[in-house]
C-alpha atoms as a PDB file:
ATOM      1  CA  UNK A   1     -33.581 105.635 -47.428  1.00  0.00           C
ATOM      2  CA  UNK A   2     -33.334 102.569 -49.598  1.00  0.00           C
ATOM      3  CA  UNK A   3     -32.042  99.109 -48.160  1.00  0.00           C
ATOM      4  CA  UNK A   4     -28.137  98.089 -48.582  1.00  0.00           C
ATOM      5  CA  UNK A   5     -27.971  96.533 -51.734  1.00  0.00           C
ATOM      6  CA  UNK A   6     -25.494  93.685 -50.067  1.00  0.00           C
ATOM      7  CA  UNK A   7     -28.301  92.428 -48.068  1.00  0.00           C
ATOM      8  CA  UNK A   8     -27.609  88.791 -47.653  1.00  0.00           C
ATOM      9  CA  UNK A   9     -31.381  87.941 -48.010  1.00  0.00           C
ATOM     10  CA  UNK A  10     -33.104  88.373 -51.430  1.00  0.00           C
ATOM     11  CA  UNK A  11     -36.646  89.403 -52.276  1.00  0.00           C
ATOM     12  CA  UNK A  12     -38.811  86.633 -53.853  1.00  0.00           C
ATOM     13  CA  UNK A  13     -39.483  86.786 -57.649  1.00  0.00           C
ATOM     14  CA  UNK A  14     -43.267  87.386 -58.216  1.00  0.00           C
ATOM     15  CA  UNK A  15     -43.429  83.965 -60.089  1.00  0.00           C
ATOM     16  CA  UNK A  16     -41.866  81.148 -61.699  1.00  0.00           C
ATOM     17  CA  UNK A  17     -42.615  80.749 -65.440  1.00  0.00           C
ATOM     18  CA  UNK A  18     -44.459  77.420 -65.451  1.00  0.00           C
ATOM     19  CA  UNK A  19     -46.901  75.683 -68.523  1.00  0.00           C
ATOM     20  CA  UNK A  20     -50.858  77.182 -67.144  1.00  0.00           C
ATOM     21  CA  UNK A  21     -52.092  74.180 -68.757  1.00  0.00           C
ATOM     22  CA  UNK A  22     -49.932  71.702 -66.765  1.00  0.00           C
ATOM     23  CA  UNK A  23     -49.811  74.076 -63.303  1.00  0.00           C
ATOM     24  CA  UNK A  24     -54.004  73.785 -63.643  1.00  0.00           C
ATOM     25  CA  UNK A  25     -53.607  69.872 -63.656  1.00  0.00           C
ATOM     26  CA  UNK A  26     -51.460  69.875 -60.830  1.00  0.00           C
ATOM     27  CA  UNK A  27     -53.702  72.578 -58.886  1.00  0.00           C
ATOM     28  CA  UNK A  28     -56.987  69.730 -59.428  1.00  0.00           C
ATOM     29  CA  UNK A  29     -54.231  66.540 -58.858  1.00  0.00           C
ATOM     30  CA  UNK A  30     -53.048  68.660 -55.341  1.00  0.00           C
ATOM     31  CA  UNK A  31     -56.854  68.430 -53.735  1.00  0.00           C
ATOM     32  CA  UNK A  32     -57.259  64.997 -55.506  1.00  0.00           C
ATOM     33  CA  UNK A  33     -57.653  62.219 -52.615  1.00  0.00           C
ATOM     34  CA  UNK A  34     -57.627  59.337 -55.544  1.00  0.00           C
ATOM     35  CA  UNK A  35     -53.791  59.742 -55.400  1.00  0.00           C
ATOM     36  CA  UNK A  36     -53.873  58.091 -51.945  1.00  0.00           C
ATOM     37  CA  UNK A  37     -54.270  54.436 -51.182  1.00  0.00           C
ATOM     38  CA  UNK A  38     -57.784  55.378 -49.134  1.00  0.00           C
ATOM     39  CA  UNK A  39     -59.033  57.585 -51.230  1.00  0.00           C
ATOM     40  CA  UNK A  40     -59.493  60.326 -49.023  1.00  0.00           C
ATOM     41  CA  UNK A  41     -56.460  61.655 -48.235  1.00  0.00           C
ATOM     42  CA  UNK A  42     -54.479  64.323 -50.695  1.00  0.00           C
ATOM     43  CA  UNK A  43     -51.868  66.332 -50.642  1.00  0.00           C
ATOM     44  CA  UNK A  44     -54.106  68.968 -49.515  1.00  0.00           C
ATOM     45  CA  UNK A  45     -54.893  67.142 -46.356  1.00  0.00           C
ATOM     46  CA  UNK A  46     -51.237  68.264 -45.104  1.00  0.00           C
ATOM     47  CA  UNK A  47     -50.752  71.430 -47.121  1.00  0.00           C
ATOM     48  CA  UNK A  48     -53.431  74.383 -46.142  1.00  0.00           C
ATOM     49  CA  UNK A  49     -53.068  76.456 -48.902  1.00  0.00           C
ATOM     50  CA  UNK A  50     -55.688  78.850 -46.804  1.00  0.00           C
ATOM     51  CA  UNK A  51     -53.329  78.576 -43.970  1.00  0.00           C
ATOM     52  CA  UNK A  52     -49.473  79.138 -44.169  1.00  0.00           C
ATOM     53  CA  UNK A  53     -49.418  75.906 -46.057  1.00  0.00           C
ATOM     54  CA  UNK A  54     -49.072  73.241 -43.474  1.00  0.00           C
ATOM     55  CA  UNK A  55     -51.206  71.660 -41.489  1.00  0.00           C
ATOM     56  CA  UNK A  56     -50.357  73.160 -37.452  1.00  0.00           C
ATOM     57  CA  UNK A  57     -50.453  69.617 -35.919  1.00  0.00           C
ATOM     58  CA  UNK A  58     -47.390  69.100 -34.015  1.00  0.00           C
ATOM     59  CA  UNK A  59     -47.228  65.430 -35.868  1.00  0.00           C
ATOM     60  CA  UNK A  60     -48.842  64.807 -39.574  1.00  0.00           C
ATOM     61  CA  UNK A  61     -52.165  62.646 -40.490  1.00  0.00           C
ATOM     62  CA  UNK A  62     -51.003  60.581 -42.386  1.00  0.00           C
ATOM     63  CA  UNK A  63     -52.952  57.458 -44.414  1.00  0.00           C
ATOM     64  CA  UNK A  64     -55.353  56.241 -41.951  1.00  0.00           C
ATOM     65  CA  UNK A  65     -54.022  58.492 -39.731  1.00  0.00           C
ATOM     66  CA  UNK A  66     -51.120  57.102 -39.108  1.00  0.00           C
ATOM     67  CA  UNK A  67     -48.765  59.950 -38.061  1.00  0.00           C
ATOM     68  CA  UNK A  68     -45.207  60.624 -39.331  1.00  0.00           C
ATOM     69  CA  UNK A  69     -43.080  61.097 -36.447  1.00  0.00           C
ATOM     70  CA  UNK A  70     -42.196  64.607 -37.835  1.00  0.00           C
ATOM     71  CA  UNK A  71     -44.024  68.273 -38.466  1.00  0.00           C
ATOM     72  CA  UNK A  72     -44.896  68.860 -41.240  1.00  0.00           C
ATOM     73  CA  UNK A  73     -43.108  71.944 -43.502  1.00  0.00           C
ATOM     74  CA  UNK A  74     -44.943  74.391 -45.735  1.00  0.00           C
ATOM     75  CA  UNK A  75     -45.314  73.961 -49.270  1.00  0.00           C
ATOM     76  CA  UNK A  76     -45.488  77.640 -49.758  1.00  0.00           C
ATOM     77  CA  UNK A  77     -41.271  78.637 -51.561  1.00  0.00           C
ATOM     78  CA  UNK A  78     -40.778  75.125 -51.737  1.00  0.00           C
ATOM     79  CA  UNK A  79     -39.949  75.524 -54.923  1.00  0.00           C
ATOM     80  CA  UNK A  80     -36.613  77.510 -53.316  1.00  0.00           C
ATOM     81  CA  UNK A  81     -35.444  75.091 -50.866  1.00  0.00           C
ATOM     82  CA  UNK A  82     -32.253  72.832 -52.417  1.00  0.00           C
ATOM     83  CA  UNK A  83     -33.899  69.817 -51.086  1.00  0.00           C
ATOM     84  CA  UNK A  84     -37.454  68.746 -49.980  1.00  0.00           C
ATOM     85  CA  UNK A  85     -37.987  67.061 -46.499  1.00  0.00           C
ATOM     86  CA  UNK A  86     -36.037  67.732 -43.414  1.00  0.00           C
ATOM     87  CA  UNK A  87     -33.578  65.667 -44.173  1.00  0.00           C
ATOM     88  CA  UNK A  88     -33.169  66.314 -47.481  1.00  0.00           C
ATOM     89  CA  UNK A  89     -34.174  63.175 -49.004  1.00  0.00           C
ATOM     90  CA  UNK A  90     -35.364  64.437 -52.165  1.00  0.00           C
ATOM     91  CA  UNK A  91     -33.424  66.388 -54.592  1.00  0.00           C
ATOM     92  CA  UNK A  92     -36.673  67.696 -56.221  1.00  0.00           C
ATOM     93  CA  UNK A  93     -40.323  68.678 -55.831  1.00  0.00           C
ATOM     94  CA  UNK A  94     -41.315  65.450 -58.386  1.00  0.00           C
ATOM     95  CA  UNK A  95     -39.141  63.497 -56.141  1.00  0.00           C
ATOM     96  CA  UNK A  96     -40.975  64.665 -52.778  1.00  0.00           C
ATOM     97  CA  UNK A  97     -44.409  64.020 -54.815  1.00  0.00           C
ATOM     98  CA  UNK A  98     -43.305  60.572 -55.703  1.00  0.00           C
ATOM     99  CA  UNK A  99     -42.605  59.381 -52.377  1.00  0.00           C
ATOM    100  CA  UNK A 100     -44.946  61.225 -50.635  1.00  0.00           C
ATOM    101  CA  UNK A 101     -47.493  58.768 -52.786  1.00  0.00           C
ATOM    102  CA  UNK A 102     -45.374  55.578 -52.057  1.00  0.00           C
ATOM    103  CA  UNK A 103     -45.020  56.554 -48.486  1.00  0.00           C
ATOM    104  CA  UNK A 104     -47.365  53.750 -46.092  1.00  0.00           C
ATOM    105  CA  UNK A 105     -47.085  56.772 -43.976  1.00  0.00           C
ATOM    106  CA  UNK A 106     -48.390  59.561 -46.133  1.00  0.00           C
ATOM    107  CA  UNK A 107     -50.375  58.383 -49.297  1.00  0.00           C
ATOM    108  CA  UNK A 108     -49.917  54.704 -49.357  1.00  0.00           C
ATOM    109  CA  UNK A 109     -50.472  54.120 -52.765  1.00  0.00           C
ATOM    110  CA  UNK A 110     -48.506  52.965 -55.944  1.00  0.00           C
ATOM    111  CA  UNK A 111     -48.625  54.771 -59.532  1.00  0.00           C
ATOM    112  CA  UNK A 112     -50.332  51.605 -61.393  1.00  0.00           C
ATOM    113  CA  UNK A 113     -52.967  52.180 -59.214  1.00  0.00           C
ATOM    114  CA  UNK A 114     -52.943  56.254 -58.962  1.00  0.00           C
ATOM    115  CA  UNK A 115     -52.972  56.205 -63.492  1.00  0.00           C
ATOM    116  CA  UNK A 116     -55.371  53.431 -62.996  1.00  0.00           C
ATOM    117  CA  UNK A 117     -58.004  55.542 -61.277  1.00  0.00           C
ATOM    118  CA  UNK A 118     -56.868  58.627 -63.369  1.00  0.00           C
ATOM    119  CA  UNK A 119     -57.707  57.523 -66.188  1.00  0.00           C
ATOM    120  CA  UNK A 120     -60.875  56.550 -65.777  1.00  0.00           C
ATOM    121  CA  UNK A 121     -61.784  60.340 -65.722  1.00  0.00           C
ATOM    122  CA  UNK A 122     -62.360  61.820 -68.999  1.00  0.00           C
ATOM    123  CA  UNK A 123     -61.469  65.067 -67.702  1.00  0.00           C
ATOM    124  CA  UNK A 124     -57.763  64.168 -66.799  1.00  0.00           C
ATOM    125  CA  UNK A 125     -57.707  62.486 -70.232  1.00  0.00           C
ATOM    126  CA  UNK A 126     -57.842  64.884 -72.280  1.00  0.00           C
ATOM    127  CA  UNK A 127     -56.371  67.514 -70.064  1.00  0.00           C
ATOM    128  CA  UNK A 128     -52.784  65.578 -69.747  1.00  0.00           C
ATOM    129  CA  UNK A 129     -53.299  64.855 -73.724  1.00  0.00           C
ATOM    130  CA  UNK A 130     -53.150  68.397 -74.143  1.00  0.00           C
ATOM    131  CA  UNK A 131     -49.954  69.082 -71.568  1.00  0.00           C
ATOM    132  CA  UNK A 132     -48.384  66.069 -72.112  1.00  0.00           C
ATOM    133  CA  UNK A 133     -47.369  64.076 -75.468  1.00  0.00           C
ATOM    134  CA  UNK A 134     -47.250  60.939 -73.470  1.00  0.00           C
ATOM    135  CA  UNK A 135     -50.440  61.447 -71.125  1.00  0.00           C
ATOM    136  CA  UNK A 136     -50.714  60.094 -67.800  1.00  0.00           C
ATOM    137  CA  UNK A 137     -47.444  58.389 -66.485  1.00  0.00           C
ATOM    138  CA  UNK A 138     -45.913  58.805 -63.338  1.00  0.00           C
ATOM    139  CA  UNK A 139     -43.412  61.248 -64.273  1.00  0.00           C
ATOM    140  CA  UNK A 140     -45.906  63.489 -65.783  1.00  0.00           C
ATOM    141  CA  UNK A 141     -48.215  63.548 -62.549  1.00  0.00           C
ATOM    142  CA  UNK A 142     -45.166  64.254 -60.526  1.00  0.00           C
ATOM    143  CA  UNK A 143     -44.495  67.359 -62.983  1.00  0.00           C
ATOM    144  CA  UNK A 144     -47.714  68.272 -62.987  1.00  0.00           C
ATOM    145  CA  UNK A 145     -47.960  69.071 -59.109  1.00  0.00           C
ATOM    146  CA  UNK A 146     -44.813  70.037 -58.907  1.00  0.00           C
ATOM    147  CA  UNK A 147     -45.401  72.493 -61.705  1.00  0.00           C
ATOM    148  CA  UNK A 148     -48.404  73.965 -59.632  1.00  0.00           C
ATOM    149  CA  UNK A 149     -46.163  73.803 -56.589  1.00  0.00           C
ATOM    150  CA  UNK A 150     -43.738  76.455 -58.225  1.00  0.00           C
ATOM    151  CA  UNK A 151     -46.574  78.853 -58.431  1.00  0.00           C
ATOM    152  CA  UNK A 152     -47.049  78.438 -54.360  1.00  0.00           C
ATOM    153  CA  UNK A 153     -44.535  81.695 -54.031  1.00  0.00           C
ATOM    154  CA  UNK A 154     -45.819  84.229 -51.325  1.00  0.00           C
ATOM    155  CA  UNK A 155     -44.034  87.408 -52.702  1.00  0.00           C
ATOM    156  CA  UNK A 156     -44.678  91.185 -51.620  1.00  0.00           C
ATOM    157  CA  UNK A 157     -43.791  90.595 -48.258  1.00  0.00           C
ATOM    158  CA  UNK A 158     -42.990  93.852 -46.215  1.00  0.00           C
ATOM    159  CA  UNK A 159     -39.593  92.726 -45.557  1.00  0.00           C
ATOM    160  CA  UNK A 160     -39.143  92.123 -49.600  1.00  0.00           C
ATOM    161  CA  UNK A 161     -40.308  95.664 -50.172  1.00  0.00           C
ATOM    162  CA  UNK A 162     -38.036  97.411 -48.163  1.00  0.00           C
ATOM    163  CA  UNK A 163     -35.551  94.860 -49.324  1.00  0.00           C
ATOM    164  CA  UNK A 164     -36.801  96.331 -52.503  1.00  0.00           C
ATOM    165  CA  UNK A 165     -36.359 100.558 -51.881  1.00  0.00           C
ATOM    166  CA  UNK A 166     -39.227 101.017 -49.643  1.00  0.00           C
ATOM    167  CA  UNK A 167     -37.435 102.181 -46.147  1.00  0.00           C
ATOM    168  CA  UNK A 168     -41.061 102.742 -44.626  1.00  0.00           C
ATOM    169  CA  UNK A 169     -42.128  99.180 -45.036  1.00  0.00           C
ATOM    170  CA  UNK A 170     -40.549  98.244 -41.487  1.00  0.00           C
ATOM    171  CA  UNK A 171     -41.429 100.455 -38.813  1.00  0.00           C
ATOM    172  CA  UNK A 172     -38.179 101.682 -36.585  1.00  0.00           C
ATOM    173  CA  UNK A 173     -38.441  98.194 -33.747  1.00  0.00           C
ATOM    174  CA  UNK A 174     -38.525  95.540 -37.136  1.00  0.00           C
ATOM    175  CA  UNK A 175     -35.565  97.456 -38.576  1.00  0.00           C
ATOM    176  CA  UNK A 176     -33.719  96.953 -35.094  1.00  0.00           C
ATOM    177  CA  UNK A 177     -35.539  93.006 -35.200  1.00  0.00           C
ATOM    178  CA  UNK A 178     -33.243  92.673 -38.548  1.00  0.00           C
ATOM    179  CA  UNK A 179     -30.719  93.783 -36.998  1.00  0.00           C
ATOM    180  CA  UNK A 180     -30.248  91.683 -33.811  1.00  0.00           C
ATOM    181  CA  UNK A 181     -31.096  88.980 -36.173  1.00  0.00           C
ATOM    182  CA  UNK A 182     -27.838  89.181 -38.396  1.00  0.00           C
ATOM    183  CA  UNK A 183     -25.784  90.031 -34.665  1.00  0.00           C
ATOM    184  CA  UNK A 184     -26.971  87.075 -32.901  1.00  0.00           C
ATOM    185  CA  UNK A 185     -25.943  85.045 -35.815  1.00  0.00           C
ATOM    186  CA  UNK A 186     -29.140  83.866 -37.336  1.00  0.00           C
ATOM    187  CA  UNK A 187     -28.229  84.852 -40.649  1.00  0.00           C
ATOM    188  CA  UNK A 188     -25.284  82.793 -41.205  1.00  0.00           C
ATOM    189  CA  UNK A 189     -28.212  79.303 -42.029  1.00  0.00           C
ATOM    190  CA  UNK A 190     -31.172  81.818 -42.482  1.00  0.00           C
ATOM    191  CA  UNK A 191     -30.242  84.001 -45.674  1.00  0.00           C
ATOM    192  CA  UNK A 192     -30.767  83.892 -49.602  1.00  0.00           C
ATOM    193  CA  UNK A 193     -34.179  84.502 -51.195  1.00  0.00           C
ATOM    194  CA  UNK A 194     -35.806  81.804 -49.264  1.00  0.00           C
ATOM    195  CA  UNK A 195     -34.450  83.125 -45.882  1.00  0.00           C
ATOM    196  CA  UNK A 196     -33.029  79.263 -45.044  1.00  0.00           C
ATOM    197  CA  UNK A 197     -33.668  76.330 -47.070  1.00  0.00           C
ATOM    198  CA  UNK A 198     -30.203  76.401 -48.835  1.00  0.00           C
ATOM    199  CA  UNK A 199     -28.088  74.388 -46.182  1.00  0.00           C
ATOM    200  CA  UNK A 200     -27.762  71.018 -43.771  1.00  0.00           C
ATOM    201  CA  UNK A 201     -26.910  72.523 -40.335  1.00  0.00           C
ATOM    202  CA  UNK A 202     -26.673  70.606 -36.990  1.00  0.00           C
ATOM    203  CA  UNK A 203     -29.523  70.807 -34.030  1.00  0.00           C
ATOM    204  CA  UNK A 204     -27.688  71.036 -31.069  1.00  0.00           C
ATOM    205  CA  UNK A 205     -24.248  73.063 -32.107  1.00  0.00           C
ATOM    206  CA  UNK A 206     -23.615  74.691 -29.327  1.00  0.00           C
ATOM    207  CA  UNK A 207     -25.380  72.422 -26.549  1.00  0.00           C
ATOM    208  CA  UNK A 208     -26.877  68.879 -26.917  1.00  0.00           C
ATOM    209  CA  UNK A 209     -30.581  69.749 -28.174  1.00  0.00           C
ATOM    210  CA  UNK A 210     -31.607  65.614 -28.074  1.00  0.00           C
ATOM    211  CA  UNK A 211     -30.170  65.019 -24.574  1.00  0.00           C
ATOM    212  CA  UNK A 212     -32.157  67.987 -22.361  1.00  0.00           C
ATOM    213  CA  UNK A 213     -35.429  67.256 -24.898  1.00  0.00           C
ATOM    214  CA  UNK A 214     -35.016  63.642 -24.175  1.00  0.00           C
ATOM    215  CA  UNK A 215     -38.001  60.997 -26.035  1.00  0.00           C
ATOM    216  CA  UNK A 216     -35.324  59.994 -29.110  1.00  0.00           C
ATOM    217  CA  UNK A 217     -37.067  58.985 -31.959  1.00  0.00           C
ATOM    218  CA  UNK A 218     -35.926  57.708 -35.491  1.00  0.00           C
ATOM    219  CA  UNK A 219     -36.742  61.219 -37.165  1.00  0.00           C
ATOM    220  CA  UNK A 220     -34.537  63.016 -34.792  1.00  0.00           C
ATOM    221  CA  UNK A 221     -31.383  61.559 -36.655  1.00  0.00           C
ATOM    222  CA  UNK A 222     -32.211  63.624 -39.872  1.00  0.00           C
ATOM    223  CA  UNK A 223     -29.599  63.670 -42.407  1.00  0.00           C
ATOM    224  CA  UNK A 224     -28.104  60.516 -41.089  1.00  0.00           C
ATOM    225  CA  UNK A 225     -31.623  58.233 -42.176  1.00  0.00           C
ATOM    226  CA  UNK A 226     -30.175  59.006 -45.943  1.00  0.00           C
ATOM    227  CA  UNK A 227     -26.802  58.650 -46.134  1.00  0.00           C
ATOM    228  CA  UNK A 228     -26.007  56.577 -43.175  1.00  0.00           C
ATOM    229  CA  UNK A 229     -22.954  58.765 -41.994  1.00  0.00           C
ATOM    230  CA  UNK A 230     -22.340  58.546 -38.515  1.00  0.00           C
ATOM    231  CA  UNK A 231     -21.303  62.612 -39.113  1.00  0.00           C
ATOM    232  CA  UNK A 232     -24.826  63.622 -40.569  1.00  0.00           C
ATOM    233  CA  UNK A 233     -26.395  62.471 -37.292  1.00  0.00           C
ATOM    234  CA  UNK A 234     -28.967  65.140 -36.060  1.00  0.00           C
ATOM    235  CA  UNK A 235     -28.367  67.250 -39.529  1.00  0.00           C
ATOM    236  CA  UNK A 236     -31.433  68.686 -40.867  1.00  0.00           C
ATOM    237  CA  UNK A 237     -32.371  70.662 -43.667  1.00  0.00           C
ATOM    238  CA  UNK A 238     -32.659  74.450 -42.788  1.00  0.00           C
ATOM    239  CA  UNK A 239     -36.302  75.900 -42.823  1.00  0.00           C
ATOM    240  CA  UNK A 240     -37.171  78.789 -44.670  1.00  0.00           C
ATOM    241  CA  UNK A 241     -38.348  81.456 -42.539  1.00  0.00           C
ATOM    242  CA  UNK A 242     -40.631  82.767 -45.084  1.00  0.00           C
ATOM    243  CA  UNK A 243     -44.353  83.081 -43.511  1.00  0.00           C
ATOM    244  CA  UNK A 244     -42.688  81.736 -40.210  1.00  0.00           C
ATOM    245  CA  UNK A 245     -45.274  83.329 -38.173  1.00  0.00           C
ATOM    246  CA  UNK A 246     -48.570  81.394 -39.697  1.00  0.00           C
ATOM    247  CA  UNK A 247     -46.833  78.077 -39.239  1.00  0.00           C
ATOM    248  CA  UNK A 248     -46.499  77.055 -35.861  1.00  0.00           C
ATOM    249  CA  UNK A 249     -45.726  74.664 -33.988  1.00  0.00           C
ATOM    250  CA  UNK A 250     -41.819  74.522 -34.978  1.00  0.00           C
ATOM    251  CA  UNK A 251     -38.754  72.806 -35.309  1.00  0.00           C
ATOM    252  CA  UNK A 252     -39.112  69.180 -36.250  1.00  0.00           C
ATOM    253  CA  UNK A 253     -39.942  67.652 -33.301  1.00  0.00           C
ATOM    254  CA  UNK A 254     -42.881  70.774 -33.157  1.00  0.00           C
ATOM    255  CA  UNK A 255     -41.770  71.878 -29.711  1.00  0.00           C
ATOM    256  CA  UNK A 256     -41.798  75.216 -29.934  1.00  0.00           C
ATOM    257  CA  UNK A 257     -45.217  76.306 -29.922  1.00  0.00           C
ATOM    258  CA  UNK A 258     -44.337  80.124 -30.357  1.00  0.00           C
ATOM    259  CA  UNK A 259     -42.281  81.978 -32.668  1.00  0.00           C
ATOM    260  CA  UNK A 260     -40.595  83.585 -29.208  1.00  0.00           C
ATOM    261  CA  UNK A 261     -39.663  80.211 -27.901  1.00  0.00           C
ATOM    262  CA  UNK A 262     -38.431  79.050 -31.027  1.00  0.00           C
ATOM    263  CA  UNK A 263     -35.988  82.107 -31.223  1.00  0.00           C
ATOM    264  CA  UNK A 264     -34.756  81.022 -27.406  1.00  0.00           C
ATOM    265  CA  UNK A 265     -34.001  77.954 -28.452  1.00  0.00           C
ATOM    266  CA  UNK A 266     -32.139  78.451 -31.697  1.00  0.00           C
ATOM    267  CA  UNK A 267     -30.142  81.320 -29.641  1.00  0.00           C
ATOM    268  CA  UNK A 268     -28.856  78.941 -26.973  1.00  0.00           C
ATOM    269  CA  UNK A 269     -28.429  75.640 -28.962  1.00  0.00           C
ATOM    270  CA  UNK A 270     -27.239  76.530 -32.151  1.00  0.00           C
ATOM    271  CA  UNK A 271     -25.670  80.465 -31.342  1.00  0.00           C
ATOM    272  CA  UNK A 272     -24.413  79.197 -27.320  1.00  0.00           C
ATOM    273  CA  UNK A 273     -26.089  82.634 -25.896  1.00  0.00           C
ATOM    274  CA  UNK A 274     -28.931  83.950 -23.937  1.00  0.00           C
ATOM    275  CA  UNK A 275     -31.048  86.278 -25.401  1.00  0.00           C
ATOM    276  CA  UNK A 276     -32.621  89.038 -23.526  1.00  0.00           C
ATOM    277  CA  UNK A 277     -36.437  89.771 -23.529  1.00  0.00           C
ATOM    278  CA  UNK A 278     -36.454  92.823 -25.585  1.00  0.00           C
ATOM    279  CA  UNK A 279     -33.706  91.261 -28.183  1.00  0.00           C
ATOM    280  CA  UNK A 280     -36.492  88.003 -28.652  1.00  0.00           C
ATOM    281  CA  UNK A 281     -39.012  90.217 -28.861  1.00  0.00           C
ATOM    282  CA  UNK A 282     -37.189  92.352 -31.467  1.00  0.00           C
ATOM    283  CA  UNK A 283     -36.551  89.480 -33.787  1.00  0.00           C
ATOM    284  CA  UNK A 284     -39.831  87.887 -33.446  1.00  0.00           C
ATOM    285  CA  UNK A 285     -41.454  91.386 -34.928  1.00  0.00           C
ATOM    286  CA  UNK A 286     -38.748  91.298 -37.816  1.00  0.00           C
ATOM    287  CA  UNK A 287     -39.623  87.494 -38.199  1.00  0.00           C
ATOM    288  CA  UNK A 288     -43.405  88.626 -38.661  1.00  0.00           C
ATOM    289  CA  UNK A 289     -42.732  90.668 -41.651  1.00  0.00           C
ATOM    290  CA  UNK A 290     -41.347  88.029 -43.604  1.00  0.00           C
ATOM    291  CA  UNK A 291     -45.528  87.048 -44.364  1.00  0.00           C
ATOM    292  CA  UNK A 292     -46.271  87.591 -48.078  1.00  0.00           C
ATOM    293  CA  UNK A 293     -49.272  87.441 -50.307  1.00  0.00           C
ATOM    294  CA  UNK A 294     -50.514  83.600 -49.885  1.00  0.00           C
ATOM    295  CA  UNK A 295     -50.736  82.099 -53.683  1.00  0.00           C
ATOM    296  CA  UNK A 296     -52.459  79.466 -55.283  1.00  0.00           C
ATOM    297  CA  UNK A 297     -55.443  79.339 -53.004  1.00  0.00           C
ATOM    298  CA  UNK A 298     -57.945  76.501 -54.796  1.00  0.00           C
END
C-alpha cells in the first residue's frame, strides 16, 4: 500500500541544478583552510562531510579554538532551511559563508585578505575565470561554496521512499514511530521536505526550558541577538530532522546526548506531556529512517 499522498512531509529532490564548474570550486574552497585568518581552519573543520555533516562536539572549534557558545548544525539540506544559523541570522547560504569568514569566532579573516591569498594560486585563477566573468570577489567565493553546498542533499532515505510508493520501506514499529510522531505533536515545527527548518519556534513552550537547565548564556536568547525584540527571546530556528540520528549531541545548548533524550525533552517542554517508554522508543526508530545517501563526500 502506497503512502497518503497528503503527507505533510515531502521527499527530498535528488539534486539541485547548480553550474559543475562553479559547485567544483566551491567543493576545493570548502576544505580550503586559506579562507581562515590561521590558515588552518576551513569550513571543513566544522562540517564532516564523512560524518552527518557536523562536527559531534557539544561546542564548535572555532579559530584558535576558540569555541562558539553553540552546536554546531549540519550542512547536509541546508540548502532547504529558510534561514542559516539557529537564530536565523542569515537569509542565505552566501550570507552564512560570509560571516562565517568574518566571524573572530569561526574563520577570523576578512575577504581582502581571503582574494589576496586566492589569487596567488594559478589554479583558482583560471578556474573562477572560467565560472565567473568577474573572477575572484567576495560575492563570487560566497556563490561558489554555497553552490557546492546545494549539492550536500542526502536523498533516498527510507522514509522518502515509502513517502514515495514503497509501503515496505518502514517495517510495521517505524510506521507506528510516524505515527506517534504526528499524535504527540511533533509535526506541527517538524514537517515539509526538510522535516523542520521552515519556522522560528520557542524552547520552553510549555515549561521554562532555561530555568530547570540553568548556566544562561548569550546564545540561549536566539532570535532575540538579531532583532532585539524582547518577544523573540529564546526563539530559535527549527532543525531539520533529516539524518538526525548521525548528529548528536542536540539541541543548541548540545544537551541531549541521545536521540531518546532529545525526544523527552521536546515532549515535555515544547508538547507539555510525558511520553511513555515504548512511545520514545517508537519515534526514535521512525526518526532513524529519516538517514539518506550522504553527498558530496571530497
Amino acid at each position: 500500500m502506497a503512502a497518503p499522498l497528503d503527507e505533510p512531509i515531502t521527499p527530498l529532490p535528488a539534486s539541485l541544478n547548480q553550474d559543475p564548474l562553479r559547485v567544483e570550486i566551491g567543493r576545493r574552497l570548502f576544505q580550503d583552510a586559506r579562507l581562515s585568518g590561521n590558515n588552518h581552519t576551513a569550513c571543513a573543520s566544522c562540517h564532516d562531510l564523512k560524518n552527518g555533516g557536523d562536527d559531534h562536539r557539544a561546542r564548535a572549534q572555532g579559530l584558535s579554538e576558540k569555541s562558539p557558545e553553540i552546536n554546531i548544525p549540519t550542512v547536509f539540506n541546508a540548502a532547504f532551511n529558510f534561514k542559516q544559523f539557529w537564530n536565523g541570522r542569515a537569509d542565505t547560504l552566501e550570507a552564512q559563508i560570509d560571516y562565517s569568514v568574518r566571524s573572530s569566532a569561526m574563520l577570523g579573516s576578512t575577504w581582502h585578505e581571503v582574494i589576496a591569498k586566492l589569487s596567488q594560486d594559478t589554479r583558482y585563477q583560471s578556474s573562477f575565470d572560467a565560472a565567473y566573468k568577474s573572477g575572484i570577489t567576495a560575492a563570487n567565493i560566497q556563490n561558489a561554496i554555497a553552490s557546492f553546498e546545494r549539492t550536500l542533499i542526502t536523498p533516498n532515505a527510507r522514509f522518502d521512499r515509502y513517502l514515495r510508493g514503497d509501503a515496505t520501506a518502514l517495517s510495521n514499529a517505524e510506521k507506528i514511530g510516524y505515527a506517534k510522531f504526528k499524535q504527540y505533536g511533533c509535526i506541527a515545527c517538524h514537517q515539509g521536505v526538510n522535516v523542520g527548518g521552515n519556522m522560528f519556534q520557542k524552547l520552553g513552550v510549555m515549561e521554562d526550558y532555561f530555568a530547570k537547565r540553568g548556566h544562561p548564556t548569550d546564545a540561549d536568547l536566539g532570535r532575540y541577538l538579531v532583532t532585539q525584540e524582547e518577544s523573540d527571546k529564546y526563539y530559535f530556528k527549527v532543525p531539520s530532522l533529516r539524518n538526525v540520528a548521525l548528529t548528536a549531541p542536540y539541541f543548541h545548548d548540545a544537551t541531549a546526548k541521545t536521540l531518546a533524550e532529545a525526544v523527552d525533552v521536546m515532549s515535555r517542554y515544547q508538547l507539555g506531556r510525558v511520553i511513555s517508554s515504548e512511545d520514545k522508543q517508537a519515534i526514535v526508530q521512525f526518526l532513524n529512517t529519516l538517514s539518506g545517501e550522504l553527498a558530496g563526500r571530497p
